[in-house]
PDB file of N, CA and C in Angstrom:
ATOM      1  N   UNK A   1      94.598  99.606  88.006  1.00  0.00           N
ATOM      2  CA  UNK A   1      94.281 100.111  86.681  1.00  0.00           C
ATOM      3  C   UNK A   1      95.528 100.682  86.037  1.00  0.00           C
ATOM      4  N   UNK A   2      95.564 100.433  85.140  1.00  0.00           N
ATOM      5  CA  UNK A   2      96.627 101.023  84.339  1.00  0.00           C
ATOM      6  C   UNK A   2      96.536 102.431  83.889  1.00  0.00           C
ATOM      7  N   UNK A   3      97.462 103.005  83.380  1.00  0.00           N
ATOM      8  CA  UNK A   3      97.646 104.177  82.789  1.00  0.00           C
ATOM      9  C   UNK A   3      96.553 104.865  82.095  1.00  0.00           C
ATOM     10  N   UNK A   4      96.759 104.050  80.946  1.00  0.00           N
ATOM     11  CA  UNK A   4      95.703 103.956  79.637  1.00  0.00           C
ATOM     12  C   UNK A   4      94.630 103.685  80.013  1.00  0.00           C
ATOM     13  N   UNK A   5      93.815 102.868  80.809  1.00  0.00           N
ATOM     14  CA  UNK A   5      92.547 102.693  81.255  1.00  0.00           C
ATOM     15  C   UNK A   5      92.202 104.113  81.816  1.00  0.00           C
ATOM     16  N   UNK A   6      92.779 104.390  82.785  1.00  0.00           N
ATOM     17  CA  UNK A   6      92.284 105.498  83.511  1.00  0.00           C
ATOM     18  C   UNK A   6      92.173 106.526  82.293  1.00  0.00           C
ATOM     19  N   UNK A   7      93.015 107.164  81.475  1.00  0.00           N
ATOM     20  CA  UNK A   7      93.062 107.754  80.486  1.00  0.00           C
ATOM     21  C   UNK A   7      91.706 107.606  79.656  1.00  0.00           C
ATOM     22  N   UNK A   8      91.662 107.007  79.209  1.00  0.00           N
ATOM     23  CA  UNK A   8      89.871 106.355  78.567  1.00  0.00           C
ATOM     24  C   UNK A   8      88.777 106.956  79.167  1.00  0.00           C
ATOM     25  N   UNK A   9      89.233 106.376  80.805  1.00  0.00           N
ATOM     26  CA  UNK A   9      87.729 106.678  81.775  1.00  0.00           C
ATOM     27  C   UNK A   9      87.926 108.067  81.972  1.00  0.00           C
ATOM     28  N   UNK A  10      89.058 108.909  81.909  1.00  0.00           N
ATOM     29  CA  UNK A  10      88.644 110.521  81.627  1.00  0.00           C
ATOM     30  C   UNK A  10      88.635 110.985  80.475  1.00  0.00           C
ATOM     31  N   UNK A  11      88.489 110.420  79.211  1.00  0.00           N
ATOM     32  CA  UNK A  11      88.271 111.271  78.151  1.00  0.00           C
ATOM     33  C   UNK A  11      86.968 112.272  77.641  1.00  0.00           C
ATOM     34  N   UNK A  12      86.157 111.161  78.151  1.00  0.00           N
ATOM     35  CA  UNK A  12      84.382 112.165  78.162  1.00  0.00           C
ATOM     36  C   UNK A  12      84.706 113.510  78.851  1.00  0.00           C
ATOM     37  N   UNK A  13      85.618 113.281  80.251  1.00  0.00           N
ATOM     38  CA  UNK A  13      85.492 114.352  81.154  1.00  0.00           C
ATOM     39  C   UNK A  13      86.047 115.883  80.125  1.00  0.00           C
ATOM     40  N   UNK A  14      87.129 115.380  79.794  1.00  0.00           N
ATOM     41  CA  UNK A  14      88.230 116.260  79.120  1.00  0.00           C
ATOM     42  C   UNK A  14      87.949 116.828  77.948  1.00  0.00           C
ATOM     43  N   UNK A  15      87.686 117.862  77.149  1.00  0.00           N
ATOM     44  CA  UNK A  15      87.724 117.746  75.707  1.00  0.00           C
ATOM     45  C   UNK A  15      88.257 118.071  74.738  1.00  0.00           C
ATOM     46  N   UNK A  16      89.400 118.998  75.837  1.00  0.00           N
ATOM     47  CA  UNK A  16      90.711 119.425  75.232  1.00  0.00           C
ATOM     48  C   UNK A  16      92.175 118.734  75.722  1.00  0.00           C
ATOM     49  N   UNK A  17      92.998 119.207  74.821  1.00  0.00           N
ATOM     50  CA  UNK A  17      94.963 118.105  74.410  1.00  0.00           C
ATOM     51  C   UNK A  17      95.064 118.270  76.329  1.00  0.00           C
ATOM     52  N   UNK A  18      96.054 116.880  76.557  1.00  0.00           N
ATOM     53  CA  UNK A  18      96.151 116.752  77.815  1.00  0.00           C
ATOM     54  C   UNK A  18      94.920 116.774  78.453  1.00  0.00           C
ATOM     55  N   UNK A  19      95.726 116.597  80.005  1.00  0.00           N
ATOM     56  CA  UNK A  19      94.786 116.152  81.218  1.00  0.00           C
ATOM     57  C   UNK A  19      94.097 117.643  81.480  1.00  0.00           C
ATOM     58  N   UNK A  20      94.025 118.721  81.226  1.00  0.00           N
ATOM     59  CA  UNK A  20      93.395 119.608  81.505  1.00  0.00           C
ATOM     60  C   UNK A  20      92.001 119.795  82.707  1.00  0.00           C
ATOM     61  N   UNK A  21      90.985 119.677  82.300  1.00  0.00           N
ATOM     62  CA  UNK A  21      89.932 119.663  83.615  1.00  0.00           C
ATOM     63  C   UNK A  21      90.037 118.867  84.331  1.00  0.00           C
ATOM     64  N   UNK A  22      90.753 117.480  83.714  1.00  0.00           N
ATOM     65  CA  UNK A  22      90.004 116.282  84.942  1.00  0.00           C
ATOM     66  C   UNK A  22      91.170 116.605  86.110  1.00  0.00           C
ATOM     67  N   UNK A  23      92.727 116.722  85.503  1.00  0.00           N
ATOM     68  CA  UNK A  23      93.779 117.316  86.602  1.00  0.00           C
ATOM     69  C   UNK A  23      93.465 118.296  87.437  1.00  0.00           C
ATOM     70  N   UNK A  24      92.576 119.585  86.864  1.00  0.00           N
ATOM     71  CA  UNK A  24      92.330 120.330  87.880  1.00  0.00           C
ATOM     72  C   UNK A  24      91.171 119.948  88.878  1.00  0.00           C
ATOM     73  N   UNK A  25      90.153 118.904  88.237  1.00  0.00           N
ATOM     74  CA  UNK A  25      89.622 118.278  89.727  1.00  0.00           C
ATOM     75  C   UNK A  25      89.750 117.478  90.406  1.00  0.00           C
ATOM     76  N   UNK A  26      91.162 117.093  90.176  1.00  0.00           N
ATOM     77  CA  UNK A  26      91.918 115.900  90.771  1.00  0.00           C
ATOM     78  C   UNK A  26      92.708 116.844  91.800  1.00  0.00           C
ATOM     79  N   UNK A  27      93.410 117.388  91.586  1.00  0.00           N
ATOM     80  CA  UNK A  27      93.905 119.248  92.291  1.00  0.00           C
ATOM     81  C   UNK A  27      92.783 119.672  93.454  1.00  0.00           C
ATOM     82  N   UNK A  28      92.108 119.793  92.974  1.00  0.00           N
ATOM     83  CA  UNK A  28      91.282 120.919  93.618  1.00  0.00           C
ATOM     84  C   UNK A  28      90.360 119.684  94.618  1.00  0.00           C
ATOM     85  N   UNK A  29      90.373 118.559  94.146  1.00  0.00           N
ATOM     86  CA  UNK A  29      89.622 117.897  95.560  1.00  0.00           C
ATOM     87  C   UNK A  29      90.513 116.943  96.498  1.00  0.00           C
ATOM     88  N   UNK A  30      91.912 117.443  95.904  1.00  0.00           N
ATOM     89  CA  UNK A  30      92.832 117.027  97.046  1.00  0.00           C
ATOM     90  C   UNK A  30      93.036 118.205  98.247  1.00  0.00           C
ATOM     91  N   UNK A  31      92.889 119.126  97.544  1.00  0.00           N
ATOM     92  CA  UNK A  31      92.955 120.313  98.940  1.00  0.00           C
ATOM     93  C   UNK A  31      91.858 120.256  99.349  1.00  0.00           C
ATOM     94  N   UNK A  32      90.799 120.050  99.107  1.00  0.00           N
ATOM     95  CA  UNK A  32      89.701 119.889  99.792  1.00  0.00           C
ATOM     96  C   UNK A  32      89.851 118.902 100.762  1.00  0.00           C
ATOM     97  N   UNK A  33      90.777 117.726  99.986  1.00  0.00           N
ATOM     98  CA  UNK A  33      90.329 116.302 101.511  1.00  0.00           C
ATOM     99  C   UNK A  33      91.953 116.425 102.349  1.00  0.00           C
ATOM    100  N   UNK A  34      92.359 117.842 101.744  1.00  0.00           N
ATOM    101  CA  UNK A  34      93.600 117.825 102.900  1.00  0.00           C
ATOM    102  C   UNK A  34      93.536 119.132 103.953  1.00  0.00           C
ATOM    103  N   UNK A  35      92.278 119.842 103.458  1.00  0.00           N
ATOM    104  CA  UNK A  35      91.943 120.758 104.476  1.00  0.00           C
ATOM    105  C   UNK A  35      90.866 120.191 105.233  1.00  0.00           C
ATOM    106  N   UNK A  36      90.106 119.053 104.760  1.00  0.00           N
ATOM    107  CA  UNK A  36      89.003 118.795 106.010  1.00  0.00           C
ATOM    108  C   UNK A  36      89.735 117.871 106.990  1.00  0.00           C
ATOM    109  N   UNK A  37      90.925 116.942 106.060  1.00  0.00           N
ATOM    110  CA  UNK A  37      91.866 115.927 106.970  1.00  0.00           C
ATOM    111  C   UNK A  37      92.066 117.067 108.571  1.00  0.00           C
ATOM    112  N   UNK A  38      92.842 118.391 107.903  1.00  0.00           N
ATOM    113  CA  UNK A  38      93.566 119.094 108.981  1.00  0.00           C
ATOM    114  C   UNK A  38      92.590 119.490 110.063  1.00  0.00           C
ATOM    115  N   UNK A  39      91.357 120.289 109.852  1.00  0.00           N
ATOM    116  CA  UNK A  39      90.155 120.395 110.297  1.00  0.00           C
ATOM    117  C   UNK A  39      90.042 119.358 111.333  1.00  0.00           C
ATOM    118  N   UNK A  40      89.718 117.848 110.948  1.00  0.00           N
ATOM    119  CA  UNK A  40      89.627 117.105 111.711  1.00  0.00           C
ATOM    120  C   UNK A  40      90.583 116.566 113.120  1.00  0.00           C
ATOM    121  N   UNK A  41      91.975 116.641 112.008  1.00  0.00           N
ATOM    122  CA  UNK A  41      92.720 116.186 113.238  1.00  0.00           C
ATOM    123  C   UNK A  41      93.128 117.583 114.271  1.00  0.00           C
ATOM    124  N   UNK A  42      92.481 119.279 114.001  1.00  0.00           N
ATOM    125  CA  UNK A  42      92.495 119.761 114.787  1.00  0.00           C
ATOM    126  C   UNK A  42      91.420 120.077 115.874  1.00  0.00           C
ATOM    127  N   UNK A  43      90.529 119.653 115.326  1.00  0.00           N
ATOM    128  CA  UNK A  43      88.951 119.360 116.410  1.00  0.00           C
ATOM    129  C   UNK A  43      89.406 118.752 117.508  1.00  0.00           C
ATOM    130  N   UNK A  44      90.127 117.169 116.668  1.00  0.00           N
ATOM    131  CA  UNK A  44      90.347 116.383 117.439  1.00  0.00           C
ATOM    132  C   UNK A  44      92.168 116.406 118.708  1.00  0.00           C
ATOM    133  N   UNK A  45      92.487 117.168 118.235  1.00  0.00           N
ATOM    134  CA  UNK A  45      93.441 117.540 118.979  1.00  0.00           C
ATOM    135  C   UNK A  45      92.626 118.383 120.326  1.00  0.00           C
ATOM    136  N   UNK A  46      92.035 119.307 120.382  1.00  0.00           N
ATOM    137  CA  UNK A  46      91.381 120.397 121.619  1.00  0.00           C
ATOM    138  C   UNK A  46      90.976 119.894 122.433  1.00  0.00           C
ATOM    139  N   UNK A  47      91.308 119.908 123.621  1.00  0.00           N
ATOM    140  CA  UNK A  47      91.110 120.084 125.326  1.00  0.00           C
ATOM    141  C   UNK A  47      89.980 120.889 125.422  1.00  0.00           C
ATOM    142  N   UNK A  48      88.505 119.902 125.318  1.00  0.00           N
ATOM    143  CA  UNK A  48      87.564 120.318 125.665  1.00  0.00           C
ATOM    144  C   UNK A  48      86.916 120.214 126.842  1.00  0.00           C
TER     145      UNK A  48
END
């Protein structure tokens, strides 16, 4: 997808100048899938 497409498909999201909300849940559910990543690969690390 291009730039501009994606841009489009978040405009409903957004309703103010710039990427504003949709960046911050683009943000905020990357730490989410990089704290359950860590989570996981430390489960999976333990000598049970």
């Amino acid at each position: 997808m291009s730039t501009a497409a994606l841009a489009s498909l978040a405009a409903p999201i957004s309703a103010e100048n710039g990427p504003g909300l949709f960046l911050r849940i683009i943000v905020v559910a990357s730490f989410v899938g990089v704290g359950l990543l860590a989570w996981v690969l430390l489960r999976a690390g333990r000598n049970n």
